[in-house]
N, C-alpha and C. Protein backbone atom coordinates (compact mmCIF):
# COMPACT_ATOMS: atom_id res chain seq x y z
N UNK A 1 59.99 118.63 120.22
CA UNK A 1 59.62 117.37 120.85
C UNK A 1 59.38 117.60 122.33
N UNK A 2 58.05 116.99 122.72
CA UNK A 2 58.24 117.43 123.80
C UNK A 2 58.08 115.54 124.69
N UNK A 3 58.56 115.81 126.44
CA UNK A 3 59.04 114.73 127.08
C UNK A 3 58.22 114.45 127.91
N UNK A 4 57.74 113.62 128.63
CA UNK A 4 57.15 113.89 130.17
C UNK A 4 57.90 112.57 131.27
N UNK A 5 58.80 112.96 132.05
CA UNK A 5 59.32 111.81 132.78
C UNK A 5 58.81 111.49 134.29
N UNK A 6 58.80 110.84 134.65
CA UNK A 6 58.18 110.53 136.22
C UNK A 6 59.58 109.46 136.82
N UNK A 7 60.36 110.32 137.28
CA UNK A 7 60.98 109.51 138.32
C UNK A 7 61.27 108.81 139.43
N UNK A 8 61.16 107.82 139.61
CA UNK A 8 61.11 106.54 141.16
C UNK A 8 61.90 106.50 141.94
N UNK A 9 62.88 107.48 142.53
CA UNK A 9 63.77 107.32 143.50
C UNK A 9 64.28 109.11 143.53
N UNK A 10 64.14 110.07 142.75
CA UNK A 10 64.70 111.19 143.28
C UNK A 10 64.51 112.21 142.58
N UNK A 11 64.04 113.24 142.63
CA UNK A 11 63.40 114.56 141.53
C UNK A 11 62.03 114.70 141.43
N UNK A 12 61.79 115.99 140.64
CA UNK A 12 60.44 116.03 140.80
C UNK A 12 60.12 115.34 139.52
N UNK A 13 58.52 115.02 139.21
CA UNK A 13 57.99 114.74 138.06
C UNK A 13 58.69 115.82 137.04
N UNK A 14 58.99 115.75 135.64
CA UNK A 14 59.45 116.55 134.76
C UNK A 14 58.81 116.37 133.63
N UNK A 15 58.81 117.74 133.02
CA UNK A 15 57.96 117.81 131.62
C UNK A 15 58.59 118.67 130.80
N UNK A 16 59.11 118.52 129.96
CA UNK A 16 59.96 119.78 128.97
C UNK A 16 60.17 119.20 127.77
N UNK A 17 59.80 120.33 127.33
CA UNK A 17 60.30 120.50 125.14
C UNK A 17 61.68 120.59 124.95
N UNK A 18 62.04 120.02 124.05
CA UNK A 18 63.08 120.33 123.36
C UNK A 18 63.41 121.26 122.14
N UNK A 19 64.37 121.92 122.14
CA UNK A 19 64.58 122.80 120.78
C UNK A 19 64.17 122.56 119.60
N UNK A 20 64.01 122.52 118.46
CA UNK A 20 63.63 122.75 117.28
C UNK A 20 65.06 122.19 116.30
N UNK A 21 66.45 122.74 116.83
CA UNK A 21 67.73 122.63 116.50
C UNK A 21 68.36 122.04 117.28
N UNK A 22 67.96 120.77 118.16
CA UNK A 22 68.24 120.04 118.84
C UNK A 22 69.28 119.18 118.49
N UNK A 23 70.24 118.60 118.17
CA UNK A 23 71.01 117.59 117.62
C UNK A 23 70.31 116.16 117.88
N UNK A 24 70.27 115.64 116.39
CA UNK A 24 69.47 114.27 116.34
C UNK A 24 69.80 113.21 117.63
N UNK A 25 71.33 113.00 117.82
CA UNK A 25 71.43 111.54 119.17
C UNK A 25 70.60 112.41 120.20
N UNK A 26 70.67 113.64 120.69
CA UNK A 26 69.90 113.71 122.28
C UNK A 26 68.66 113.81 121.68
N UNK A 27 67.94 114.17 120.99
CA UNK A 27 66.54 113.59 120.70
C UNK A 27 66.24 112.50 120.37
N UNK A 28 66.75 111.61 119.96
CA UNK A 28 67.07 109.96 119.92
C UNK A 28 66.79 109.55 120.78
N UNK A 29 68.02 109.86 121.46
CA UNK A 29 68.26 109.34 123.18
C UNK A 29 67.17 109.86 123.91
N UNK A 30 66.54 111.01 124.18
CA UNK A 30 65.56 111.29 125.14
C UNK A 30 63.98 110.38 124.36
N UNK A 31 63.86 110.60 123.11
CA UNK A 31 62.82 109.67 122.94
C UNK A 31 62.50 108.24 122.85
N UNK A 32 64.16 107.42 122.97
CA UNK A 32 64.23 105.87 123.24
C UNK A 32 64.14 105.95 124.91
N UNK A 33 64.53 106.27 126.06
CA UNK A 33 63.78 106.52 127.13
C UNK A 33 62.37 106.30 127.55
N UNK A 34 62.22 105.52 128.91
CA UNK A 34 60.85 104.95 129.00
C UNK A 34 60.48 106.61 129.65
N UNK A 35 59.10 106.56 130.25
CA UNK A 35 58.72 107.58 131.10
C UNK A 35 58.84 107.42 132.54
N UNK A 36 59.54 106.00 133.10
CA UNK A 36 59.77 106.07 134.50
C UNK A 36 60.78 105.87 134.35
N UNK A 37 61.61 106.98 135.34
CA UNK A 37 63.51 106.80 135.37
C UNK A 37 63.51 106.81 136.52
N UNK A 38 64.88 106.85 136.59
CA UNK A 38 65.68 106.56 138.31
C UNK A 38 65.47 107.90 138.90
N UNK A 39 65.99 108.95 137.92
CA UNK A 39 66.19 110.63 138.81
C UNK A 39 65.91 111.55 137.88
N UNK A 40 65.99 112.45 138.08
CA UNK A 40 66.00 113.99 137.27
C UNK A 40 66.73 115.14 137.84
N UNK A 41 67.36 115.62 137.72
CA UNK A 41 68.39 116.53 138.56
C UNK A 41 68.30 117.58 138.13
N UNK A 42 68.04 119.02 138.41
CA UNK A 42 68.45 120.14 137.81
C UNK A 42 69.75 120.39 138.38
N UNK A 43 71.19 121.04 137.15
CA UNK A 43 72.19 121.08 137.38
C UNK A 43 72.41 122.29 136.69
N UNK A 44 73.70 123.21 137.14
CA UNK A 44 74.18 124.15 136.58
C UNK A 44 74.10 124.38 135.08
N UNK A 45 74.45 123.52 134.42
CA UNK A 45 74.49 123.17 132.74
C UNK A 45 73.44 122.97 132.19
N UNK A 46 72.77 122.21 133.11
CA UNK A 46 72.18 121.22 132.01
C UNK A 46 71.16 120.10 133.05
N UNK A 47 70.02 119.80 132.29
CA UNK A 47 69.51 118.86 133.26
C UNK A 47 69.64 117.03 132.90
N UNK A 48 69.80 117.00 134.24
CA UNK A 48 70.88 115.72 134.08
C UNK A 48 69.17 114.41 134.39
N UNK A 49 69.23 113.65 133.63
CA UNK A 49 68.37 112.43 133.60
C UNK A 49 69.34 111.63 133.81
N UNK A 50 68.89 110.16 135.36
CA UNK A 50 69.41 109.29 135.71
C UNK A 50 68.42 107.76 135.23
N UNK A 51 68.99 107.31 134.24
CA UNK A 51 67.99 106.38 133.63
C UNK A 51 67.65 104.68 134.40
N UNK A 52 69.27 104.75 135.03
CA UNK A 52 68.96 103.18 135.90
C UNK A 52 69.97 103.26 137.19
N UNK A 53 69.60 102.18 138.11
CA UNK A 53 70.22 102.60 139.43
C UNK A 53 71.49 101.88 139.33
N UNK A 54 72.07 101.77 138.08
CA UNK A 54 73.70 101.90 137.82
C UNK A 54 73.85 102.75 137.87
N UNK A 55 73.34 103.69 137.09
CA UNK A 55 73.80 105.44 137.38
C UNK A 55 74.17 105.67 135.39
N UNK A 56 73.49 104.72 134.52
CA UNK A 56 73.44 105.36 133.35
C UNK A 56 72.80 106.39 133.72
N UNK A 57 73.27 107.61 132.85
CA UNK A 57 72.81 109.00 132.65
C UNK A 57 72.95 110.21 131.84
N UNK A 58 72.32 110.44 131.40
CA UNK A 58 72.64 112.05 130.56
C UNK A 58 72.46 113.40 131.10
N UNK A 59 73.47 114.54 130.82
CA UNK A 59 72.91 115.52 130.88
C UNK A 59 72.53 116.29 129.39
N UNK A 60 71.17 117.09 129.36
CA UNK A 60 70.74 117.48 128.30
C UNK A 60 71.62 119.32 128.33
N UNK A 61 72.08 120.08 127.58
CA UNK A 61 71.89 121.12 128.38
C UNK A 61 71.18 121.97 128.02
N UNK A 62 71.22 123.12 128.67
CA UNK A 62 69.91 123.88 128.94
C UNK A 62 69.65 124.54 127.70
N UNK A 63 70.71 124.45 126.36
CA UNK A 63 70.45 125.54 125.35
C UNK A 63 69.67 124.71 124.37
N UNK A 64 69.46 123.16 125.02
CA UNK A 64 68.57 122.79 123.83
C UNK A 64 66.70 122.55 124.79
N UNK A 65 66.66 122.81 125.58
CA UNK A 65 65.24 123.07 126.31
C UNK A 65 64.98 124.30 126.51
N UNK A 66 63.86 124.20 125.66
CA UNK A 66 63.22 125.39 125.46
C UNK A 66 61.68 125.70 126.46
N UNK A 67 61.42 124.42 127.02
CA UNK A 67 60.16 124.58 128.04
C UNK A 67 60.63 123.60 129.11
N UNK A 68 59.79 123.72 130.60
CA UNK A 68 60.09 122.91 131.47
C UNK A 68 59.08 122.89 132.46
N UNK A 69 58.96 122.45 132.79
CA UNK A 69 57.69 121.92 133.76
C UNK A 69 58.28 121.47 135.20
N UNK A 70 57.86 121.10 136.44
CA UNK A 70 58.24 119.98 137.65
C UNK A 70 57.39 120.00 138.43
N UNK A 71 56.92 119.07 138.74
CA UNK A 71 55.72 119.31 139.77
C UNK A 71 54.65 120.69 139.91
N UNK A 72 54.75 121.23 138.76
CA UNK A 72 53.77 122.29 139.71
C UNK A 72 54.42 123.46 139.61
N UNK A 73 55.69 123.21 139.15
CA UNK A 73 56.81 124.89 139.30
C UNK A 73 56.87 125.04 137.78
N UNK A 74 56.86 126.26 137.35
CA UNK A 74 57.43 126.81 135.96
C UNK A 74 58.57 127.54 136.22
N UNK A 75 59.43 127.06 135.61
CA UNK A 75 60.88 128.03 135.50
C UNK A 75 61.29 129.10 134.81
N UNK A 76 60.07 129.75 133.74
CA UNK A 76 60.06 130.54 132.98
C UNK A 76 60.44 129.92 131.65
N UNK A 77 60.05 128.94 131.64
CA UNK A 77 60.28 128.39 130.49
C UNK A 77 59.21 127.66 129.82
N UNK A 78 58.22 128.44 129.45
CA UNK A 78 56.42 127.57 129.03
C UNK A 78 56.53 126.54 127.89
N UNK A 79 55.90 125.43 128.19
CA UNK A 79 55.37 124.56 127.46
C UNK A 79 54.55 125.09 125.97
């Protein structure tokens, strides 16, 4: 599955696939998600999506993204 998010207050634009062996709720959850969020964070673990400026949020982690995109940067991780 793949995502494309555009966030309004902090991060870059983001674009990334998900695993294949993904566990069904975080593919749930990332595909009930609009495409404009609050943030996008890259974090040690895992990349953390900030969905409203309460501060709902998830982190995904990194062993289930398998591609990633941000503005313009590849992380070694192709689409």
């Amino acid at each position: 599955m793949e995502k494309e998010f555009y966030p309004t207050k902090y991060g870059l634009q983001s674009r990334f696939k998900l695993a294949e062996n993904t566990p069904k709720p975080i593919v749930s959850w990332v595909d009930a998600q609009p495409r404009a969020v609050y943030g996008i964070e890259r974090k040690v673990d895992g990349l953390e999506i900030t969905v409203s400026k309460r501060g709902r949020r998830k982190l995904i982690p990194w062993c289930w993204i398998t591609g990633l995109r941000q503005a313009g940067y590849n992380y070694g991780l192709p689409l």
